[in-house]
Protein backbone atom coordinates (compact mmCIF):
# COMPACT_ATOMS: atom_id res chain seq x y z
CA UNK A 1 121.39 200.23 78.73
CA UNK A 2 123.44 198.88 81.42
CA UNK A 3 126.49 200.20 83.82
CA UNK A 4 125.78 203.59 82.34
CA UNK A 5 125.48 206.90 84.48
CA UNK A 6 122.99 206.36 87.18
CA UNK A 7 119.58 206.93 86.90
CA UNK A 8 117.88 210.38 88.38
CA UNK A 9 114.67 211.78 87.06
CA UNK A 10 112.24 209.70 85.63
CA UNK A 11 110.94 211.29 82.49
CA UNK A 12 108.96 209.56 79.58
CA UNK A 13 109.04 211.96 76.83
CA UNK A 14 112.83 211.17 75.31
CA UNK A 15 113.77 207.81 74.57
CA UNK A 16 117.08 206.21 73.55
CA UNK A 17 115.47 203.46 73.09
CA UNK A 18 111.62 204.18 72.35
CA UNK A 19 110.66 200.08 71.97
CA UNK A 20 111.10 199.40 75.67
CA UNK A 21 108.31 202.06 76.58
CA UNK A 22 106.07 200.15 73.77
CA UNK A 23 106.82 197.10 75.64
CA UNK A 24 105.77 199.07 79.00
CA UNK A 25 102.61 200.17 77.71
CA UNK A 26 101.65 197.00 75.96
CA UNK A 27 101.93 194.91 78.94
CA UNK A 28 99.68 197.32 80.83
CA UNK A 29 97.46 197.39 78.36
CA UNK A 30 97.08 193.59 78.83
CA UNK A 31 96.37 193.87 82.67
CA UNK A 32 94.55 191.57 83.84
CA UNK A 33 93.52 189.11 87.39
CA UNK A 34 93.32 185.51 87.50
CA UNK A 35 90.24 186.12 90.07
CA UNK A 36 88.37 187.24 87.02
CA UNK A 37 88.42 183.36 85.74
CA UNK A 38 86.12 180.86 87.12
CA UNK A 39 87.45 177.39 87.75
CA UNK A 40 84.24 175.96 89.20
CA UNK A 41 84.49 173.76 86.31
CA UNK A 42 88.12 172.59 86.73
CA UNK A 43 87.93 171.45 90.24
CA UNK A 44 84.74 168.80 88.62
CA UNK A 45 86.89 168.41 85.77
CA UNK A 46 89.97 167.65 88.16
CA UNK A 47 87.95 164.73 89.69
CA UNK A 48 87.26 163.01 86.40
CA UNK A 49 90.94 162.80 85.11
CA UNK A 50 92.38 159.57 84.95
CA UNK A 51 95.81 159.01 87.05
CA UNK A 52 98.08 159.97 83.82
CA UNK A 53 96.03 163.10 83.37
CA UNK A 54 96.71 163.94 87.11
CA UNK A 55 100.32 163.38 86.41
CA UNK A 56 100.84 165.76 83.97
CA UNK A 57 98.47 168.59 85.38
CA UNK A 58 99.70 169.28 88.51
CA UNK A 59 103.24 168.39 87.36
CA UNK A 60 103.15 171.27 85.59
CA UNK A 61 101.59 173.50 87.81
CA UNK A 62 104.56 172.64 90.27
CA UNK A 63 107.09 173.23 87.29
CA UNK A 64 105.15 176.52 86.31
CA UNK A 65 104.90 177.90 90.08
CA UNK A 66 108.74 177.04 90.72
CA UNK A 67 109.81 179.34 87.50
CA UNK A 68 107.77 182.28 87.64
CA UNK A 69 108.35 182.09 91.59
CA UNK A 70 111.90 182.77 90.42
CA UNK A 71 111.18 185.48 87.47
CA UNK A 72 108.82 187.19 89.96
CA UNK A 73 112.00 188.36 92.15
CA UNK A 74 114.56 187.71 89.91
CA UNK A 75 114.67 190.54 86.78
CA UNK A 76 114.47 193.33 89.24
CA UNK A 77 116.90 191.94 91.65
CA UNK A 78 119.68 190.96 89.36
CA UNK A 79 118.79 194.05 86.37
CA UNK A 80 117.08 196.78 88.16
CA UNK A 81 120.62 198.08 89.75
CA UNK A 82 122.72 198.49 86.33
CA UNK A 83 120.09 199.96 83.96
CA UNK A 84 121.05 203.08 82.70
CA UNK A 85 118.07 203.81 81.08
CA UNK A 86 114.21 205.21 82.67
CA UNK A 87 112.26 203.40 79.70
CA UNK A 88 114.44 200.12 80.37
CA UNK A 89 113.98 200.59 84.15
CA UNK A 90 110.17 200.83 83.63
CA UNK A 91 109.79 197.75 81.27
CA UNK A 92 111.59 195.78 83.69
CA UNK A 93 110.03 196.98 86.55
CA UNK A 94 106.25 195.79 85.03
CA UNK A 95 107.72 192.95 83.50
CA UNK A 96 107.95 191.81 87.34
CA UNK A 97 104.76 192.56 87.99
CA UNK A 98 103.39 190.45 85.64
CA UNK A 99 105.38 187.48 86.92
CA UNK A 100 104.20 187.82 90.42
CA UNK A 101 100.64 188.02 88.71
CA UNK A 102 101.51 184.77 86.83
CA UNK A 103 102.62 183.31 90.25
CA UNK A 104 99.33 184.59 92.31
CA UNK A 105 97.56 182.45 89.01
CA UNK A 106 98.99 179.68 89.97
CA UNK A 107 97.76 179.65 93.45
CA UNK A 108 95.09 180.38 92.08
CA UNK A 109 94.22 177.41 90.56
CA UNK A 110 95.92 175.54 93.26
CA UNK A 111 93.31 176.58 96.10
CA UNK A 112 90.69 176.13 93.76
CA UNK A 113 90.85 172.83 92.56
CA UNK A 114 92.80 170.39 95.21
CA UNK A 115 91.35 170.12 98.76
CA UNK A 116 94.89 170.64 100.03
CA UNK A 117 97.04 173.08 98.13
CA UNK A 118 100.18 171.83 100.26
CA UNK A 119 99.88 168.98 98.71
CA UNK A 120 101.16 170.40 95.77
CA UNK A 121 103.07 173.22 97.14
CA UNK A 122 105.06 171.20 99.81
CA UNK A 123 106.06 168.96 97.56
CA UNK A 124 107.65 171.22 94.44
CA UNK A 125 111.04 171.18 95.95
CA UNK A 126 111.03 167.31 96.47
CA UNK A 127 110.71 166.82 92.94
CA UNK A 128 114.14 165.93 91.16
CA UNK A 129 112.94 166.84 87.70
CA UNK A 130 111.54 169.94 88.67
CA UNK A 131 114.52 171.10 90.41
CA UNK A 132 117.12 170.19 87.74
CA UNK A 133 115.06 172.42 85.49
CA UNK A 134 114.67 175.39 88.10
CA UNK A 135 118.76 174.98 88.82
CA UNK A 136 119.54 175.34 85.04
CA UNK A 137 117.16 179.06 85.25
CA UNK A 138 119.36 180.35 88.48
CA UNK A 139 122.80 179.65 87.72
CA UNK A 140 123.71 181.87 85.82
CA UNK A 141 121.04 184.48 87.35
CA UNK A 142 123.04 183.50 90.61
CA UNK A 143 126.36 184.30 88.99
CA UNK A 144 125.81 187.69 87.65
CA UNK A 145 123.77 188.55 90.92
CA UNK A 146 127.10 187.21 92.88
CA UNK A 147 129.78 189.22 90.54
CA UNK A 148 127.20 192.40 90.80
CA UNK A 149 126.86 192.54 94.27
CA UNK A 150 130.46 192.83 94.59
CA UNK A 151 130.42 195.73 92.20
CA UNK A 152 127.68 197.15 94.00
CA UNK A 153 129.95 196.85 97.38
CA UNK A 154 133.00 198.66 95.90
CA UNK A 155 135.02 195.11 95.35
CA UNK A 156 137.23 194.17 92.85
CA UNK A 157 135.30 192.76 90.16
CA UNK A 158 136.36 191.80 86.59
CA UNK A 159 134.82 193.97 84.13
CA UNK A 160 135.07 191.35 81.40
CA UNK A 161 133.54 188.68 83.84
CA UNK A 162 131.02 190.85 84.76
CA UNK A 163 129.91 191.59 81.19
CA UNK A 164 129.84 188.28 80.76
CA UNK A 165 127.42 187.51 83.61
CA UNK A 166 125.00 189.55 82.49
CA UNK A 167 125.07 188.31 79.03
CA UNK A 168 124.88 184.78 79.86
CA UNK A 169 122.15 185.80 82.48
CA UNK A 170 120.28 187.30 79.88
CA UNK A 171 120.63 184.11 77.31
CA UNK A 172 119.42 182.01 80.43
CA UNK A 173 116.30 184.36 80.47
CA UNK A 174 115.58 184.57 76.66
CA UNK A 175 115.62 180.52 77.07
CA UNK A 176 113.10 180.64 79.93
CA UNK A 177 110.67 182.63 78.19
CA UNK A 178 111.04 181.29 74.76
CA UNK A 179 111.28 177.84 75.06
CA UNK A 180 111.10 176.66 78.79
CA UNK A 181 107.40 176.16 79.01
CA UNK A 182 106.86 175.43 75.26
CA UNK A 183 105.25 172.08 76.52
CA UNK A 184 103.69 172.61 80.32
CA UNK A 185 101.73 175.62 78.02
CA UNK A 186 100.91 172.83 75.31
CA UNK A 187 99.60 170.92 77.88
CA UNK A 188 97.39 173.30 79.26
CA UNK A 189 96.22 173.86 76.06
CA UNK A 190 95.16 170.25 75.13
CA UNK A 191 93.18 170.27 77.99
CA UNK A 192 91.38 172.93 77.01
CA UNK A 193 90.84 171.47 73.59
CA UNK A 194 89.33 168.43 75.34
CA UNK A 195 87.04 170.73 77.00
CA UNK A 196 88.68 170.01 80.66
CA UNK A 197 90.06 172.43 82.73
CA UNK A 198 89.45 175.00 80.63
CA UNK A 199 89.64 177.86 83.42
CA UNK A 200 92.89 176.89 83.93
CA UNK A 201 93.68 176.85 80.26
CA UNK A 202 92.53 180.20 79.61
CA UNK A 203 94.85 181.66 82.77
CA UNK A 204 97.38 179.68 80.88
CA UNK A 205 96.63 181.59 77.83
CA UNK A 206 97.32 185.05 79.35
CA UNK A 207 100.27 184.13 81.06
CA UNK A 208 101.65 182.84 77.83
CA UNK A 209 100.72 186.32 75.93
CA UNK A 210 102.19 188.24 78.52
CA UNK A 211 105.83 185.74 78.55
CA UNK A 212 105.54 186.62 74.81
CA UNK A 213 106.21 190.52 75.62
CA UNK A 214 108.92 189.51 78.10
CA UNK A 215 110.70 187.21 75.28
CA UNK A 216 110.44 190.59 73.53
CA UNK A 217 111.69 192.69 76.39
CA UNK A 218 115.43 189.97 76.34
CA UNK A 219 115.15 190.02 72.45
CA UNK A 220 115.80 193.80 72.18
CA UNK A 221 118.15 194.20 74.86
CA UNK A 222 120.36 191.47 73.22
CA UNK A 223 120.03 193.15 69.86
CA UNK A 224 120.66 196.03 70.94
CA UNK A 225 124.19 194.80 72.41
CA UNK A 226 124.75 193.78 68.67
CA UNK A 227 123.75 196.55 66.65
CA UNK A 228 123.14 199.52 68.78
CA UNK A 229 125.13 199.61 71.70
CA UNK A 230 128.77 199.65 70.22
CA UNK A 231 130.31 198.81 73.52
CA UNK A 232 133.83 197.07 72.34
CA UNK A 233 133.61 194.87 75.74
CA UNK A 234 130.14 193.25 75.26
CA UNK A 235 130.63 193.02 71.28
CA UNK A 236 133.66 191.08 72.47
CA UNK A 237 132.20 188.91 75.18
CA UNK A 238 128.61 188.40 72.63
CA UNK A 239 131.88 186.73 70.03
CA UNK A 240 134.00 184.64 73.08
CA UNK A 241 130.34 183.08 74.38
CA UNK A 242 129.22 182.24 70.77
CA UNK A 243 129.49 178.59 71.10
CA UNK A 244 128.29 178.22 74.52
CA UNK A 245 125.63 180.41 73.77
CA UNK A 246 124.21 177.73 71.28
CA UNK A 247 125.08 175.18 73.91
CA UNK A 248 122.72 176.86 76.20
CA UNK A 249 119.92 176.78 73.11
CA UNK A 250 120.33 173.06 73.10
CA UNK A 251 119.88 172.28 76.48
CA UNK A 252 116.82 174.43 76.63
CA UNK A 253 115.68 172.65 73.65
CA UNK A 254 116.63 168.78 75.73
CA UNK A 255 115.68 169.70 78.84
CA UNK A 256 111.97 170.30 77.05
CA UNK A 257 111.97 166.97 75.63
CA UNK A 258 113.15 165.20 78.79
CA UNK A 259 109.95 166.96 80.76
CA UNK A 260 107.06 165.57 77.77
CA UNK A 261 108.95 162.32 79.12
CA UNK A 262 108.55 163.21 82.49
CA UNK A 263 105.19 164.28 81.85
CA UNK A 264 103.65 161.34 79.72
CA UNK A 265 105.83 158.10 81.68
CA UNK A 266 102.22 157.44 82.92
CA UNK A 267 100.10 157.73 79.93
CA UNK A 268 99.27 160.57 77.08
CA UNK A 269 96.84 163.19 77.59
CA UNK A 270 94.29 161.39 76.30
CA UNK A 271 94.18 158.38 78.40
């Protein structure tokens, strides 16, 4: 899958791996614009909330745009280069098209409901708890993307470390779209149940079944490194990263409960 022969022609009738071009066509098939949504509603809605209700709303808008600002460059910048595979190259190459469609929904909803969208976009980077949780997402993105480019430049680069990298890189991103927005999504979802904002909580809805392909998308490739694959290095460096692979699962897990603190330190969602 990776730091195979290079890629030439681009031909979708042989697969080594037929699931990724499932996963290509099923997120097509799910196309979709957040302009087709009407948030008339919300920005009336928006108006009504109490202060706590404000909180967590555009709290986790700013979270939501910060990630998927990330995952809309990210996959293809840090993947695209070592994949040995068309159908893998393809899946990935949608899969970041969906995430800059999930970051045009959030602006979106931004310029639809506040009278000054720079009031929530100027001040996502200010935000301590929003950048912790971004920081955890890039390291080790950053890492592999720093050990790769050397490769990429003809520089000495561990082959073991580099393995590594992407491993880790790809743990990082199974977190993200597994469990990193379990509650922001929740949240959008209550308010939908309370009959508020419910524009917004249907764009939420389709972003979440589309992150639900890309969990797939990291699910395979890891399995595949386990069952599939049979390359002696990564079996080796899946064995070495066991325990801080379950590390990385926890934190996830934490960091999760430390943002429904964040969230709710002014009041629950229902006032």
């Amino acid at each position: 899958m990776f730091f195979g022969e290079p890629l030439n022609t681009q031909r979708f009738d042989e697969f080594k791996y037929p699931v990724f071009d499932k996963l290509t066509q099923k997120q097509l098939g799910f196309f979709w614009r957040p302009e087709e949504v009407s948030l008339q509603k919300d920005r009336a809605d928006y108006q009504t909330l109490n202060d706590a209700q404000k909180h967590i709303f555009t709290s986790n808008l700013r979270y939501q745009t910060l990630l998927d600002s990330v995952q809309g460059r990210a996959p293809s910048i840090a993947f695209l280069p070592f994949v040995s595979l068309p159908e893998l190259e393809s899946c990935i190459i949608t899969w970041d098209f969906f995430e800059s469609i999930h970051s045009r929904s959030y602006t979106h909803i931004i310029k639809n409901i506040y009278a000054d969208p720079s009031d929530v976009f100027d001040t996502i980077l200010t935000e301590p708890a929003i950048v912790k949780r971004a920081e955890m997402v890039t390291e080790k993105y950053d890492e592999f993307i720093r050990l790769g480019r050397r490769e990429l430049l003809g520089l000495k680069v561990d082959k073991y470390e580099l393995y590594k990298a992407l491993y880790l890189a790809l743990i990082s991103v199974n977190i993200l779209e597994g469990v990193r927005f379990f509650v922001s999504f929740a949240c959008s979802f209550a308010f939908g149940e309370l009959k508020l904002m419910e524009g917004s909580a249907k764009i939420i809805s389709l972003i979440a079944r589309d992150e639900s392909q890309h969990l797939a998308i990291t699910q395979h490739i890891l399995k595949n490194f386990k069952t599939f694959e049979k390359d002696k290095l990564m079996i080796k460096v899946m064995k070495d990263c066991e325990k801080e692979v379950y590390q990385l699962y926890e934190e996830g897990v934490q960091t999760e409960k430390e943002w429904a603190e964040y969230l709710f330190k002014e009041g629950s969602m229902i006032g």
